[in-house]
N, C-alpha and C. Protein backbone atom coordinates (compact mmCIF):
# COMPACT_ATOMS: atom_id res chain seq x y z
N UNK A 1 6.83 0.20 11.49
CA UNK A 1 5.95 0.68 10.47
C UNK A 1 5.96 -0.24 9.26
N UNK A 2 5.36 -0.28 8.13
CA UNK A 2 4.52 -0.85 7.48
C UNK A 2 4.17 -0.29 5.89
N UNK A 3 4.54 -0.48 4.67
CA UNK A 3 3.87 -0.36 3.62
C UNK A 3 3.25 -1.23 2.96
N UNK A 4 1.74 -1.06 2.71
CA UNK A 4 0.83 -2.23 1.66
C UNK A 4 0.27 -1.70 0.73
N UNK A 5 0.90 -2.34 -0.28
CA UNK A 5 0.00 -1.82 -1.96
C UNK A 5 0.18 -2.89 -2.69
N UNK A 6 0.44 -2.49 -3.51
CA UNK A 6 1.07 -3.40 -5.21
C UNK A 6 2.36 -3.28 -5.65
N UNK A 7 3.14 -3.62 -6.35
CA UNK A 7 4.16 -3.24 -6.65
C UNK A 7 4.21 -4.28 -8.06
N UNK A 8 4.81 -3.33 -9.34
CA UNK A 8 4.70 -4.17 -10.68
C UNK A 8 6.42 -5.05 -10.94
N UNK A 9 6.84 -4.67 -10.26
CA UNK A 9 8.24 -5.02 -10.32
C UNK A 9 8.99 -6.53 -10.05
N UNK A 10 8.39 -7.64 -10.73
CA UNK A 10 8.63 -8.98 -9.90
C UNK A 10 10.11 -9.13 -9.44
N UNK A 11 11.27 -8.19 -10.59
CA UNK A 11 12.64 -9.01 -10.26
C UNK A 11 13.41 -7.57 -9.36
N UNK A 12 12.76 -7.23 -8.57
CA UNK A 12 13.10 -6.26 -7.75
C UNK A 12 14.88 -6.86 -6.88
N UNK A 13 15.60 -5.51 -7.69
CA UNK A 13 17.09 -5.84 -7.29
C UNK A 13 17.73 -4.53 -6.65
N UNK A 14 17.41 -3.85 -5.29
CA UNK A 14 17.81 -2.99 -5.05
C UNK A 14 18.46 -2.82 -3.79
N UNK A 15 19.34 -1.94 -4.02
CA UNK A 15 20.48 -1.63 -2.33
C UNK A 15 19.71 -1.88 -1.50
N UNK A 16 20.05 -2.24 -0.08
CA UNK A 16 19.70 -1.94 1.04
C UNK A 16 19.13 -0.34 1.58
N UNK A 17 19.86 0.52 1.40
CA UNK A 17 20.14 1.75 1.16
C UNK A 17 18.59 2.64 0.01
N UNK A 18 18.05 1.47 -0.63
CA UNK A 18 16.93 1.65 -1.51
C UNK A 18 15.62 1.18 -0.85
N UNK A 19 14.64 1.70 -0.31
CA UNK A 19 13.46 0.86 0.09
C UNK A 19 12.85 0.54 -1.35
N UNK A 20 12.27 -0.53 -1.64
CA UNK A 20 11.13 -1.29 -2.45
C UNK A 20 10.03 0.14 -2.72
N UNK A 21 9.75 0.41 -1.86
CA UNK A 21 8.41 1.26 -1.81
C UNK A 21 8.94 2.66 -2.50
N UNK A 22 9.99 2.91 -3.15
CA UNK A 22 10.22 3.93 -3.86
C UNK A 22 10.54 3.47 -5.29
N UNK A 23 10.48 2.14 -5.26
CA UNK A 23 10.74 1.90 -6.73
C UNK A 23 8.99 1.92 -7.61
N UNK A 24 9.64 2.78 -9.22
CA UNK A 24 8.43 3.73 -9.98
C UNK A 24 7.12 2.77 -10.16
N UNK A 25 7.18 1.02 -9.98
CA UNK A 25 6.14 0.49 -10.23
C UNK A 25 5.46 0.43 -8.82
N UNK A 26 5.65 0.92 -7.36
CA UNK A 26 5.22 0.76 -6.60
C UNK A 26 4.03 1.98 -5.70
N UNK A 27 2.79 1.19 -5.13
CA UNK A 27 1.56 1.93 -5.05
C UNK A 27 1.23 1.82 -3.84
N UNK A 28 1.13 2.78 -2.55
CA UNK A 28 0.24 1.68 -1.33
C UNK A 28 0.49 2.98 -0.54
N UNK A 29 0.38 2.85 0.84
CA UNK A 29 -0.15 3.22 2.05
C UNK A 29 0.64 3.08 3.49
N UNK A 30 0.94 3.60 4.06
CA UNK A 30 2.12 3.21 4.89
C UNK A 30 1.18 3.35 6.32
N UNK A 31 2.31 3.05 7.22
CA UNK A 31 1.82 3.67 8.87
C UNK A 31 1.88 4.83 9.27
N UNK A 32 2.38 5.32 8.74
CA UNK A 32 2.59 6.87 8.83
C UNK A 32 1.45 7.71 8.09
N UNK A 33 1.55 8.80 7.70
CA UNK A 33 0.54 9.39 7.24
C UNK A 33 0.61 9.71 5.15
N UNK A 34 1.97 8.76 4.69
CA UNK A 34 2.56 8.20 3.83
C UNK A 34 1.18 7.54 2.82
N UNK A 35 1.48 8.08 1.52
CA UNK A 35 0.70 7.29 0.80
C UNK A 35 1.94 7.21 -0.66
N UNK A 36 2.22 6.43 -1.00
CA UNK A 36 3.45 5.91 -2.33
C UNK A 36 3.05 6.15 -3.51
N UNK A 37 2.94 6.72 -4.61
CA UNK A 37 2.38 7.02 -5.42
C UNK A 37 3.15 6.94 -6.67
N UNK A 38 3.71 5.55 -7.31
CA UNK A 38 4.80 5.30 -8.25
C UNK A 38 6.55 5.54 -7.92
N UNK A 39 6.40 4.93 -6.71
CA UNK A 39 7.50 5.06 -5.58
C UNK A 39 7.72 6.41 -4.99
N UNK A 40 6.89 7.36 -5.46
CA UNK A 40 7.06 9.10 -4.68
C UNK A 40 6.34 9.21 -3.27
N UNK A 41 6.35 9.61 -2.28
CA UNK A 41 5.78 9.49 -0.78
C UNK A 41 5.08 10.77 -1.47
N UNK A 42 4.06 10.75 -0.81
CA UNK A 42 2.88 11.82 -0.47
C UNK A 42 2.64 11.78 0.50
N UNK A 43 2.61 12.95 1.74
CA UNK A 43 1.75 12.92 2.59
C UNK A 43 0.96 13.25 2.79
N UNK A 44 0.17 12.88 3.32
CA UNK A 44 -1.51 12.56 4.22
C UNK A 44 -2.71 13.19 2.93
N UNK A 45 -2.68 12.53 1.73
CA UNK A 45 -3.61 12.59 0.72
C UNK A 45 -4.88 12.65 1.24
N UNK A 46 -6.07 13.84 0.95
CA UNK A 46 -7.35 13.44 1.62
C UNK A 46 -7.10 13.46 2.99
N UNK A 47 -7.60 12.42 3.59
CA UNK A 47 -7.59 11.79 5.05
C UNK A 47 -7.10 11.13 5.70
N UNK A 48 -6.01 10.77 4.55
CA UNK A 48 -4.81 9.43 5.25
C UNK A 48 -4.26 10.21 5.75
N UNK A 49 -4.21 8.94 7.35
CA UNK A 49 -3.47 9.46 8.64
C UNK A 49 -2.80 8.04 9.21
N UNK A 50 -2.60 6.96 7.71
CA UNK A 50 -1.96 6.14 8.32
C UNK A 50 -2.56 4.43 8.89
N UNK A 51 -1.76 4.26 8.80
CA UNK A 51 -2.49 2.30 9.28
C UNK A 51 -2.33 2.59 10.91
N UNK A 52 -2.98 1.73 11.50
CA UNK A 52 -3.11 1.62 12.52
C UNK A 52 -3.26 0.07 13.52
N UNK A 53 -2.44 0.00 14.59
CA UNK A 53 -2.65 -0.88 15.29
C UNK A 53 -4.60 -1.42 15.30
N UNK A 54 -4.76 -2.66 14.80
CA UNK A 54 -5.95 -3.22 14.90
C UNK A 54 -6.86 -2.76 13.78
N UNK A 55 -6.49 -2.35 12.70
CA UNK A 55 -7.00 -1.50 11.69
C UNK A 55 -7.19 -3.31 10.72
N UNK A 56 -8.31 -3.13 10.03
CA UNK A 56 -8.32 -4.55 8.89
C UNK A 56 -8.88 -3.51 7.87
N UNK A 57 -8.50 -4.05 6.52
CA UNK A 57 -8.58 -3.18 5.42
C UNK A 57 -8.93 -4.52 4.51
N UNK A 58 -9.37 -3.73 3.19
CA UNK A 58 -9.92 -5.06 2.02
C UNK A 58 -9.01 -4.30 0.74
N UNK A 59 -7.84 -4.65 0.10
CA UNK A 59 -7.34 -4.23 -0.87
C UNK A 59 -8.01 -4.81 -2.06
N UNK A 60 -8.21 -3.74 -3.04
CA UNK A 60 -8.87 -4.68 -4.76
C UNK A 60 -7.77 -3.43 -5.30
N UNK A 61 -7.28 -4.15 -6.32
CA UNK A 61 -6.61 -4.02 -7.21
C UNK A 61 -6.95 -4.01 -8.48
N UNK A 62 -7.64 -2.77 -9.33
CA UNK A 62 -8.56 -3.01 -10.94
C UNK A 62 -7.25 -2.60 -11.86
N UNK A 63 -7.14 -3.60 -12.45
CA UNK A 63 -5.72 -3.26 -14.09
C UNK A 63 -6.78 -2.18 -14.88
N UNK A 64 -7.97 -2.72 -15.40
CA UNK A 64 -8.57 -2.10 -15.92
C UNK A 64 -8.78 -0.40 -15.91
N UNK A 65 -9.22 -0.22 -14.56
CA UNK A 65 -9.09 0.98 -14.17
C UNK A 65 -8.18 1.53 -13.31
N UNK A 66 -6.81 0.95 -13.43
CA UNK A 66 -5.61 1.35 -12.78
C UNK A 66 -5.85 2.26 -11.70
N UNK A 67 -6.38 1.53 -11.22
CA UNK A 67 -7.08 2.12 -9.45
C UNK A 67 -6.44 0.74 -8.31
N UNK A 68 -5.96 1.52 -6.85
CA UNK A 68 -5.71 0.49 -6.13
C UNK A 68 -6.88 1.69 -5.35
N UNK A 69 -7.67 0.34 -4.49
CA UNK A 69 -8.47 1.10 -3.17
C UNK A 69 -8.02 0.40 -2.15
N UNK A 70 -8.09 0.93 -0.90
CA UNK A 70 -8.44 0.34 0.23
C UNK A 70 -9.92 0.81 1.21
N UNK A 71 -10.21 -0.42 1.24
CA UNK A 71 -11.33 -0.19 2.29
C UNK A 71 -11.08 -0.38 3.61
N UNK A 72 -11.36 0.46 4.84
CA UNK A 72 -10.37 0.55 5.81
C UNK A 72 -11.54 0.51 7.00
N UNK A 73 -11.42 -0.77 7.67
CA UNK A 73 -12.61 -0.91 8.73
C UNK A 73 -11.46 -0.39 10.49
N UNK A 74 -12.22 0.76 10.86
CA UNK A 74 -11.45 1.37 11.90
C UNK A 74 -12.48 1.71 13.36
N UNK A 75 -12.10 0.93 13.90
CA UNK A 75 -12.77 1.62 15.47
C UNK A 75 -15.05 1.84 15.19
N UNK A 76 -15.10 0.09 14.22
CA UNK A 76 -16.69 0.82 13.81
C UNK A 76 -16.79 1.36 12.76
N UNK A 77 -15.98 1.88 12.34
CA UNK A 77 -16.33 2.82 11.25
C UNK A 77 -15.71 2.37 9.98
N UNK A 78 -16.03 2.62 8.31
CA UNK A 78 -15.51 2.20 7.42
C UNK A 78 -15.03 3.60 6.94
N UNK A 79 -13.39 3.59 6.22
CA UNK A 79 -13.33 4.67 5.35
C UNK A 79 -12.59 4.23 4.26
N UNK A 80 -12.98 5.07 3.13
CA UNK A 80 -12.45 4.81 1.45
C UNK A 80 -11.19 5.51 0.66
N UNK A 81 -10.39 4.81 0.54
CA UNK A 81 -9.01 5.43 0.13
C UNK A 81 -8.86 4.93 -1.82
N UNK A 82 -8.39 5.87 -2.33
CA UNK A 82 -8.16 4.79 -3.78
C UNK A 82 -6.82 6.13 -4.30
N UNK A 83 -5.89 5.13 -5.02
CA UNK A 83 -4.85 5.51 -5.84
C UNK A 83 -5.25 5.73 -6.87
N UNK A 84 -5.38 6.44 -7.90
CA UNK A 84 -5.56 6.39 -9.24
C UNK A 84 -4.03 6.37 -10.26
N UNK A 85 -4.13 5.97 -11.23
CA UNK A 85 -2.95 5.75 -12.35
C UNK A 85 -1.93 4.75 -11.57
N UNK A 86 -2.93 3.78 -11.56
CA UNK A 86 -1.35 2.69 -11.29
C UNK A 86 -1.37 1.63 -12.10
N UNK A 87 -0.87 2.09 -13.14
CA UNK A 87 -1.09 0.76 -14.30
C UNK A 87 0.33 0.35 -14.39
N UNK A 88 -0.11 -1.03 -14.34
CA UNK A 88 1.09 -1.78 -13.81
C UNK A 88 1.13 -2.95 -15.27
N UNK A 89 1.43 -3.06 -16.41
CA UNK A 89 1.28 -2.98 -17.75
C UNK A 89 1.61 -4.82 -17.63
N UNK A 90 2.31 -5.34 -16.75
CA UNK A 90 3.64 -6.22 -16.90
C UNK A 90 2.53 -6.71 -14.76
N UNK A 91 1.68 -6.75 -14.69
CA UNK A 91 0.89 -7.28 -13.72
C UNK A 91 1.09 -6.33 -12.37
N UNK A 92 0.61 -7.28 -11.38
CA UNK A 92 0.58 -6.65 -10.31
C UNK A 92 0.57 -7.73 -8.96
N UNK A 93 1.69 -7.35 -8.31
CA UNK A 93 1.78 -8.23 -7.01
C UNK A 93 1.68 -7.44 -5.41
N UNK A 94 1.20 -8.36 -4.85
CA UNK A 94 1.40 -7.51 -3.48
C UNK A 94 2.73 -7.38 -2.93
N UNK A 95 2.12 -6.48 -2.07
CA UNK A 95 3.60 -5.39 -1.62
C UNK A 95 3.40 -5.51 -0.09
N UNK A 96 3.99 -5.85 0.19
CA UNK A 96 4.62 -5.59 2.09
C UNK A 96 5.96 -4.95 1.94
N UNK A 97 6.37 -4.11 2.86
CA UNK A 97 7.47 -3.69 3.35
C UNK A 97 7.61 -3.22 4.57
N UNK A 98 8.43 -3.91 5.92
CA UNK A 98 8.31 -3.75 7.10
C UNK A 98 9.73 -2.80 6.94
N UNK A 99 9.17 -1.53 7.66
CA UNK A 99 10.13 -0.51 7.56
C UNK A 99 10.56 -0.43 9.48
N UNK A 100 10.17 -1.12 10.39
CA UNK A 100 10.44 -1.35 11.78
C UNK A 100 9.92 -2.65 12.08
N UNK A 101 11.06 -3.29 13.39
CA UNK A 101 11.09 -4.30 14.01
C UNK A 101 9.10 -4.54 14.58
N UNK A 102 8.92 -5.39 14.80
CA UNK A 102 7.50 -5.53 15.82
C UNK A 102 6.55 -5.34 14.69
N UNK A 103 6.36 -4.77 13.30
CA UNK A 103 5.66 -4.67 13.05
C UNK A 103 4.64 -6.10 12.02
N UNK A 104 3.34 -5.90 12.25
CA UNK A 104 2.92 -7.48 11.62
C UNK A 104 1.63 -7.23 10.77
N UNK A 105 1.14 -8.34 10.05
CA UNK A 105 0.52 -8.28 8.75
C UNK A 105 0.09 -9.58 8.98
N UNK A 106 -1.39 -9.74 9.11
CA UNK A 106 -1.91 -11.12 9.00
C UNK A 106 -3.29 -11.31 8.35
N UNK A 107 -3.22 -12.24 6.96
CA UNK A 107 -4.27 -12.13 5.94
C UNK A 107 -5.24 -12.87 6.08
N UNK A 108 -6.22 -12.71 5.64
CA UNK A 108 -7.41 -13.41 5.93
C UNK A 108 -8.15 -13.47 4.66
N UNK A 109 -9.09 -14.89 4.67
CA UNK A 109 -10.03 -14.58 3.60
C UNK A 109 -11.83 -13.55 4.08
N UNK A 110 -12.02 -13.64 5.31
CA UNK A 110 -12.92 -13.03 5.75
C UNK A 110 -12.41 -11.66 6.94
N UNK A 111 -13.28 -10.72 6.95
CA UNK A 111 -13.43 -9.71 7.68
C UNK A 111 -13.60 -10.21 9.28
């Protein structure tokens, strides 16, 4: 499994024992039905049911309007996810966190 968001935290120094994705500057979406919400898990917000094998998504990230979205192209179909209040004051970097072996992440500039 898999978390992708943002995370404001550049000098991230935590246990093993600590996932990344619970620390308070962190925002995103997991494989599971997991959505992170200032390092707090929520489950299945709306319609999230999770990333998926073969799933391509378009992350934008607005400071302005401390919104993360994902746009989530699935099986044909497009669906719309967005975080609200993630102001990340001190910037914003991407976030991976492979929470299981096998799992992969490969970026692109086109769809």
């Amino acid at each position: 499994g898999i978390v992708l968001g943002v995370i404001g935290n550049k000098t991230l120094a935590l246990p093993a024992s600590f996932p990344s994705y619970h620390d308070v500057t962190s925002f995103g979406w997991s494989s599971w039905n997991n959505v992170y919400v200032a390092g707090s898990r929520q489950r299945g917000p709306g319609s999230w049911d999770g990333l998926k094998a073969g799933d391509r998504g378009v992350f934008t990230y607005s400071p302005s309007e401390a919104t993360l979205s994902l746009r989530l192209l699935r099986g044909g179909g497009v669906r719309e996810f967005s975080i609200h209040n993630c102001s990340l004051p001190d910037g914003a970097f991407i976030h991976l966190h492979f929470i299981s072996k096998g799992a992969t992440v490969r970026f692109s500039r086109t769809l």
